[in-house]
C-alpha atoms as a PDB file:
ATOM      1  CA  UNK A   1       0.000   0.000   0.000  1.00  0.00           C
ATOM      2  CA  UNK A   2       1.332   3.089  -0.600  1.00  0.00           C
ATOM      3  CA  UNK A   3       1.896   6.425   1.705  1.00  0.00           C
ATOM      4  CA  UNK A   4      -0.976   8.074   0.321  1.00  0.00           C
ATOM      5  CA  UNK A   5      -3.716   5.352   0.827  1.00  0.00           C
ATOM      6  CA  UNK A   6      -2.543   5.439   4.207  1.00  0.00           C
ATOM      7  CA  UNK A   7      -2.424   9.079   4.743  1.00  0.00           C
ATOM      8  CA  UNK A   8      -5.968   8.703   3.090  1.00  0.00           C
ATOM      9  CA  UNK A   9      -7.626   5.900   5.428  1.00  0.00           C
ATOM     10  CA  UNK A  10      -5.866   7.242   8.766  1.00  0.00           C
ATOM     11  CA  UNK A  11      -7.644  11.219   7.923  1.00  0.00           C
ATOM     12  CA  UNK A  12     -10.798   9.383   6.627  1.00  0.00           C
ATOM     13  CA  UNK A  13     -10.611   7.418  10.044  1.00  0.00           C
ATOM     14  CA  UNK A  14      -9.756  10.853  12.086  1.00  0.00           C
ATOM     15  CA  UNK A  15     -12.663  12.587  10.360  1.00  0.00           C
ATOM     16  CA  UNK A  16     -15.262   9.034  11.375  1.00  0.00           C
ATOM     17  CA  UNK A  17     -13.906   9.465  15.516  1.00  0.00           C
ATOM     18  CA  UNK A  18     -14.048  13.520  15.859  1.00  0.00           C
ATOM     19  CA  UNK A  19     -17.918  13.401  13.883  1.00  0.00           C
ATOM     20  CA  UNK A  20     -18.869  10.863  16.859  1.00  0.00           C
ATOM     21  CA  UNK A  21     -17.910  13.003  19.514  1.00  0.00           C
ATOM     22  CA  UNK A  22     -19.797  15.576  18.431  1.00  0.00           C
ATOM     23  CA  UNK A  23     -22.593  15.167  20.347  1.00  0.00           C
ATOM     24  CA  UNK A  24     -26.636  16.481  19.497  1.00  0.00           C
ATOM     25  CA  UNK A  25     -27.916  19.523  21.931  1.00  0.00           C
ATOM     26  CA  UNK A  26     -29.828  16.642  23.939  1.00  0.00           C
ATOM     27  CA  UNK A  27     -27.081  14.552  24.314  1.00  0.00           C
ATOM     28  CA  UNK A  28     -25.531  17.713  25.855  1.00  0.00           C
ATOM     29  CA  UNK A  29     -28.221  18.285  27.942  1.00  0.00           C
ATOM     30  CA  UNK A  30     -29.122  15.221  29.478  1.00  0.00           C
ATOM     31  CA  UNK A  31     -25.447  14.587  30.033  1.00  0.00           C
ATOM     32  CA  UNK A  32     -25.390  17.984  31.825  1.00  0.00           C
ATOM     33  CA  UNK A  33     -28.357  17.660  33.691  1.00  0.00           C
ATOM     34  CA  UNK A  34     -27.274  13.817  34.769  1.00  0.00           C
ATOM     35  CA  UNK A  35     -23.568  15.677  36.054  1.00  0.00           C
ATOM     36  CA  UNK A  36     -25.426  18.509  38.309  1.00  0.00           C
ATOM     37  CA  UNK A  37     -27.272  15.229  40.073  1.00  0.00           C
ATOM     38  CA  UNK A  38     -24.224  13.317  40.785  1.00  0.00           C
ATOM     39  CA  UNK A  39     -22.699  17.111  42.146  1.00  0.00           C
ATOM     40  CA  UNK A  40     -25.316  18.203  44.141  1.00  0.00           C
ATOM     41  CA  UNK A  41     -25.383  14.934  45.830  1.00  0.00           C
ATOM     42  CA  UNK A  42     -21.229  15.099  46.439  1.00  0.00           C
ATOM     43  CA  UNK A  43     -19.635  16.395  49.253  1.00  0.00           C
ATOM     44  CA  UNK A  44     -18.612  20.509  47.266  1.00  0.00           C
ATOM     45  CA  UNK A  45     -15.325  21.347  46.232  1.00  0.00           C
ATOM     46  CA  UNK A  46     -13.013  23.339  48.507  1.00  0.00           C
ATOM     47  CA  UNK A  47     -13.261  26.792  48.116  1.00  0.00           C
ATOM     48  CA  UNK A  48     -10.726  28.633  46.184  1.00  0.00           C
ATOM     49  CA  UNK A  49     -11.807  32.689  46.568  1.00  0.00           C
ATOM     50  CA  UNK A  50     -13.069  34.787  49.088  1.00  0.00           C
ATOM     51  CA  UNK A  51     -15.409  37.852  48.111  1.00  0.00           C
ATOM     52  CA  UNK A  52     -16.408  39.601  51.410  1.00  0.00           C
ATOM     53  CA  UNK A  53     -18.632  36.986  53.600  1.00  0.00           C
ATOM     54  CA  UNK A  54     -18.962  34.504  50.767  1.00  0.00           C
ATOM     55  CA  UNK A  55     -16.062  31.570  50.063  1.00  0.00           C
ATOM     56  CA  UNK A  56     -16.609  29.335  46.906  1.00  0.00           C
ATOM     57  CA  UNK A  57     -14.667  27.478  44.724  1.00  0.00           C
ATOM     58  CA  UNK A  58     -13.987  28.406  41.452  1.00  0.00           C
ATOM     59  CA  UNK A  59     -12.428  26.205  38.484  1.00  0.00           C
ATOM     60  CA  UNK A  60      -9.075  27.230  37.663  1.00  0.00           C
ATOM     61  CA  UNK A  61     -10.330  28.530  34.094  1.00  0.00           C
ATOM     62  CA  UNK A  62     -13.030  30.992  35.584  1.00  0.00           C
ATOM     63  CA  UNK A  63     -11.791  34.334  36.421  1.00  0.00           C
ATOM     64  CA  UNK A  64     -14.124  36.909  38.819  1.00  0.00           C
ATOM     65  CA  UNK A  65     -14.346  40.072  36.621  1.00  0.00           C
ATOM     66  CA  UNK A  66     -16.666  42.282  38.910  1.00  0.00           C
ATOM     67  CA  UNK A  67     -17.296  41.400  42.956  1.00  0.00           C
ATOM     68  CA  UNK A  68     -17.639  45.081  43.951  1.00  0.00           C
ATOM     69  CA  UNK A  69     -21.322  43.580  45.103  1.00  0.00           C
ATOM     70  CA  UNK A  70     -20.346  40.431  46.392  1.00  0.00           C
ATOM     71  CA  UNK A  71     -24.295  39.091  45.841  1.00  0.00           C
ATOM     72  CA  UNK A  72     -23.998  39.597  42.434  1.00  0.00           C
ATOM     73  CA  UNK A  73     -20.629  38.709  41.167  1.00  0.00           C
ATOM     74  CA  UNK A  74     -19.664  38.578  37.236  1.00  0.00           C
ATOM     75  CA  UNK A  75     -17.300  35.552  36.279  1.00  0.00           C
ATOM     76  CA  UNK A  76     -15.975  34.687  33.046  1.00  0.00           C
ATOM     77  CA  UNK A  77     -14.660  31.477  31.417  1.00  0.00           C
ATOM     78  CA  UNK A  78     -12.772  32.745  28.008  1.00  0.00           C
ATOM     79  CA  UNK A  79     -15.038  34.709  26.384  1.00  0.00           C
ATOM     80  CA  UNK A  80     -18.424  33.448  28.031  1.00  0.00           C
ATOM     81  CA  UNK A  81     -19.909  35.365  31.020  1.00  0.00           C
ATOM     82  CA  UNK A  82     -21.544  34.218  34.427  1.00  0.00           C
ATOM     83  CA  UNK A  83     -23.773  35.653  36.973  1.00  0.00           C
ATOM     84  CA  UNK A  84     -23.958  34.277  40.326  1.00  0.00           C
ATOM     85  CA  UNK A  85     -26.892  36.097  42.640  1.00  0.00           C
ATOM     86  CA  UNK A  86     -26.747  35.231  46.210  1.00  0.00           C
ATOM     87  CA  UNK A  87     -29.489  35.932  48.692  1.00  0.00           C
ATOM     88  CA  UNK A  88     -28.235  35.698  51.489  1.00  0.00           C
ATOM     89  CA  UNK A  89     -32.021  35.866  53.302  1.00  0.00           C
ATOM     90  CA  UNK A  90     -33.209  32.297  51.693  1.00  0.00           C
ATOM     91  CA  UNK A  91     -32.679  29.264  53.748  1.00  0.00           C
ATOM     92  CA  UNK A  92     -30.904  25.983  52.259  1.00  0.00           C
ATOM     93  CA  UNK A  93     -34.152  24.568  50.740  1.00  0.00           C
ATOM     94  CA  UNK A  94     -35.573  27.710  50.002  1.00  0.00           C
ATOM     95  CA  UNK A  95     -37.391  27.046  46.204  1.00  0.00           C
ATOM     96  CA  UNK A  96     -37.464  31.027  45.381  1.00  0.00           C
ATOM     97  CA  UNK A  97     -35.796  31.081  42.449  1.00  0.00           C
ATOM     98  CA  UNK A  98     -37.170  27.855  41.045  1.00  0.00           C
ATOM     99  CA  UNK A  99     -40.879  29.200  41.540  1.00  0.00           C
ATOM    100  CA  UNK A 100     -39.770  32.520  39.760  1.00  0.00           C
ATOM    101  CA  UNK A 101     -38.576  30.620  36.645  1.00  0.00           C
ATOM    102  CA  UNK A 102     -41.731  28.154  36.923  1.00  0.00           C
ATOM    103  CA  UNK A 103     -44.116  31.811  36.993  1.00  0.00           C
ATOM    104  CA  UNK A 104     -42.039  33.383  34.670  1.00  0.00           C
ATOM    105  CA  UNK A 105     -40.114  31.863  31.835  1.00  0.00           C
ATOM    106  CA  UNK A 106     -42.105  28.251  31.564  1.00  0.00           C
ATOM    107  CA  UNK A 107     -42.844  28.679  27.887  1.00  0.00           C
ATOM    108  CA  UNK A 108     -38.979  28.838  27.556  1.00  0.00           C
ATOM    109  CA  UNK A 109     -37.671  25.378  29.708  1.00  0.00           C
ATOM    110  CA  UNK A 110     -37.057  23.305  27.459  1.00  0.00           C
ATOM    111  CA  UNK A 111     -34.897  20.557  30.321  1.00  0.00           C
ATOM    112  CA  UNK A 112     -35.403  20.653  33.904  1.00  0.00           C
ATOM    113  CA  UNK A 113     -33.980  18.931  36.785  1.00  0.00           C
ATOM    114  CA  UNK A 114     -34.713  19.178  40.747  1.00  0.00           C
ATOM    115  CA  UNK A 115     -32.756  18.058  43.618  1.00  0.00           C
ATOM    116  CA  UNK A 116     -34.439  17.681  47.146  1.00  0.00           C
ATOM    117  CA  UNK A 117     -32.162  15.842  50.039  1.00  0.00           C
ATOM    118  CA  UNK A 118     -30.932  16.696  53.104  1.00  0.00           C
ATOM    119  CA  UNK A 119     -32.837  20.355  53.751  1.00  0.00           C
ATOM    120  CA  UNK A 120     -31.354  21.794  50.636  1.00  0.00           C
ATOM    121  CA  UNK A 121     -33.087  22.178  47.138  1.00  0.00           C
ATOM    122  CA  UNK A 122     -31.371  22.566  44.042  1.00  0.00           C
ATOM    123  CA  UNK A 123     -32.676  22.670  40.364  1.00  0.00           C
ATOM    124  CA  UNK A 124     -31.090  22.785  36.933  1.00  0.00           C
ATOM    125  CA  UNK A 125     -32.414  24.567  33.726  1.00  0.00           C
ATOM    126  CA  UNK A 126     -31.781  24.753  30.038  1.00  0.00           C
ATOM    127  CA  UNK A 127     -34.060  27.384  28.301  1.00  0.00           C
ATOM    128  CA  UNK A 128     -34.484  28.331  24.908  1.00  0.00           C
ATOM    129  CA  UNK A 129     -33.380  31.836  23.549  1.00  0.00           C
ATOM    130  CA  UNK A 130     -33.800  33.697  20.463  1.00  0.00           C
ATOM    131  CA  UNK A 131     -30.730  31.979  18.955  1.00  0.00           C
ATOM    132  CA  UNK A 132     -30.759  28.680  17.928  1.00  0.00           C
ATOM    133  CA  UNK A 133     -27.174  27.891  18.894  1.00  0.00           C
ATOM    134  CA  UNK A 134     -27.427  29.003  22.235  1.00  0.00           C
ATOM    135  CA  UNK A 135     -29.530  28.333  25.075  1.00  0.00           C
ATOM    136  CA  UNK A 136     -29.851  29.581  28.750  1.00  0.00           C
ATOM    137  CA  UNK A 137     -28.159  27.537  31.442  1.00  0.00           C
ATOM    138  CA  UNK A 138     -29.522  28.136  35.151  1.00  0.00           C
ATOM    139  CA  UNK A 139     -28.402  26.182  38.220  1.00  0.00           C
ATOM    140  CA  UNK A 140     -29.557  27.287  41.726  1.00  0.00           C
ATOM    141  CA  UNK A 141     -29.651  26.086  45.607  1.00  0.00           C
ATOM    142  CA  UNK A 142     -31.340  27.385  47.938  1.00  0.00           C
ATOM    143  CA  UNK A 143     -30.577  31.171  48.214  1.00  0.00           C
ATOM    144  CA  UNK A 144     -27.711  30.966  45.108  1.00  0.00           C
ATOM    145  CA  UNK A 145     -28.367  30.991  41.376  1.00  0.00           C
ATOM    146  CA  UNK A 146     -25.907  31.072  38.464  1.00  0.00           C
ATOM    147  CA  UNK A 147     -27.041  31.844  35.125  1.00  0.00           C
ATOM    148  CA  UNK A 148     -25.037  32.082  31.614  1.00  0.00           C
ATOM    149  CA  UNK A 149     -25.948  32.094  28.047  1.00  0.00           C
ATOM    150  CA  UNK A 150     -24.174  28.775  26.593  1.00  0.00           C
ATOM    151  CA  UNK A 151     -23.811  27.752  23.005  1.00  0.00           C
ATOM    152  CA  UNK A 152     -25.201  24.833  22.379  1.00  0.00           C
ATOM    153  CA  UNK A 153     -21.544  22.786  22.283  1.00  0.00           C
ATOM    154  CA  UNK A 154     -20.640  23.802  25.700  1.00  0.00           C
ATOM    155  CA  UNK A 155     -24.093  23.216  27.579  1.00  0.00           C
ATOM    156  CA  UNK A 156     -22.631  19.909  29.435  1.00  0.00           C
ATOM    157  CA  UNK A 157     -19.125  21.203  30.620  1.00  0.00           C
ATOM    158  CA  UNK A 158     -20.972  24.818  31.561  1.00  0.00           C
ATOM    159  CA  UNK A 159     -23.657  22.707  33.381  1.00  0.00           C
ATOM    160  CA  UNK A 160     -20.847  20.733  35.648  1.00  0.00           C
ATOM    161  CA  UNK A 161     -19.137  23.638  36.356  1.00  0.00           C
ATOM    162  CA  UNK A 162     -21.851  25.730  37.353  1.00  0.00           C
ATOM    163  CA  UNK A 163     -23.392  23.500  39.512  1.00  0.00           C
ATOM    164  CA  UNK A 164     -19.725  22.767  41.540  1.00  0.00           C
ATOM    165  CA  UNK A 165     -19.585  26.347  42.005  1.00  0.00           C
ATOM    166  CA  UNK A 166     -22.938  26.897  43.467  1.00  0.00           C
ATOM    167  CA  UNK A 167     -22.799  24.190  45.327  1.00  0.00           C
ATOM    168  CA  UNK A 168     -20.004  25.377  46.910  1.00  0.00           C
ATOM    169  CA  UNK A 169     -21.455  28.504  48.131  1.00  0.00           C
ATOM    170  CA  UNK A 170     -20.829  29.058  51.746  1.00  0.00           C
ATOM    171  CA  UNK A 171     -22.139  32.646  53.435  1.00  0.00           C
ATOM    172  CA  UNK A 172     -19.727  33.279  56.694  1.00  0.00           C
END
């Protein structure tokens, strides 16, 4: 065989393995939803910054861009954006921000996961936006909520990394 039918099979082969990874906007979210499960019910990560009264950890690629409130603090991974809200007046189980989204944006959830143990409740969102590449990513517990717009390739590695962060939310 020659060096060119090789060259040809091994790219034709590379081309067959990277178009099965790419996985369909379900895939993505069911595999993100399925991740914030298995988090929530973890023990969280150990916190990694300190923004007044609040300690959480934050993944070495996320960077805090504005804390000067520290309930609303901007993050950013690369060129996406993140807003974490914390209410510092809702209890562990409180299911504030989940009954806003449920009055308010319902037309728009197009996934939706809850997570009730141990006096705390958490839920997971994917909603649709006007752009069909991208979709709105919400995980909350209790009195903390982070929200991003995603596109559509990142909603399962956003989703994980979201929910480790909120869940490792700890008012002083």
């Amino acid at each position: 065989m020659s060096y060119k039918w090789l060259k040809a099979i091994g790219l034709t082969l590379l081309l067959l393995m990277l178009s099965g990874c790419n996985q369909s906007i379900d895939e993505q979210i069911a595999n993100g939803l399925q991740f914030t499960e298995t988090v929530f019910a973890e023990e969280p990560e150990e916190h990694t910054e300190e923004i007044g009264d609040i300690n959480l950890y934050l993944p070495s690629n996320f960077k805090i861009e504005d804390s000067s409130d520290a309930y609303n603090i901007v993050i950013s991974k690369g060129k996406e954006s993140f807003i974490l809200f914390i209410n510092d007046r809702e209890a562990r189980d409180s299911k504030l921000y989940y009954n806003l989204l449920k009055e308010n944006e319902a037309d728009k959830i197009l996934e939706e996961t809850t997570y009730d143990k141990d006096g705390r409740f958490g839920f997971t969102a994917v909603l649709k936006t006007d752009e069909e590449n991208e979709m709105e990513l919400i995980v909350s517990s209790g009195g903390v909520k982070m929200t991003t717009i995603s596109l559509a390739k990142h909603i399962e590695g956003n989703l994980h990394e979201m929910t480790k962060i909120v869940h490792s939310v700890k008012m002083k």
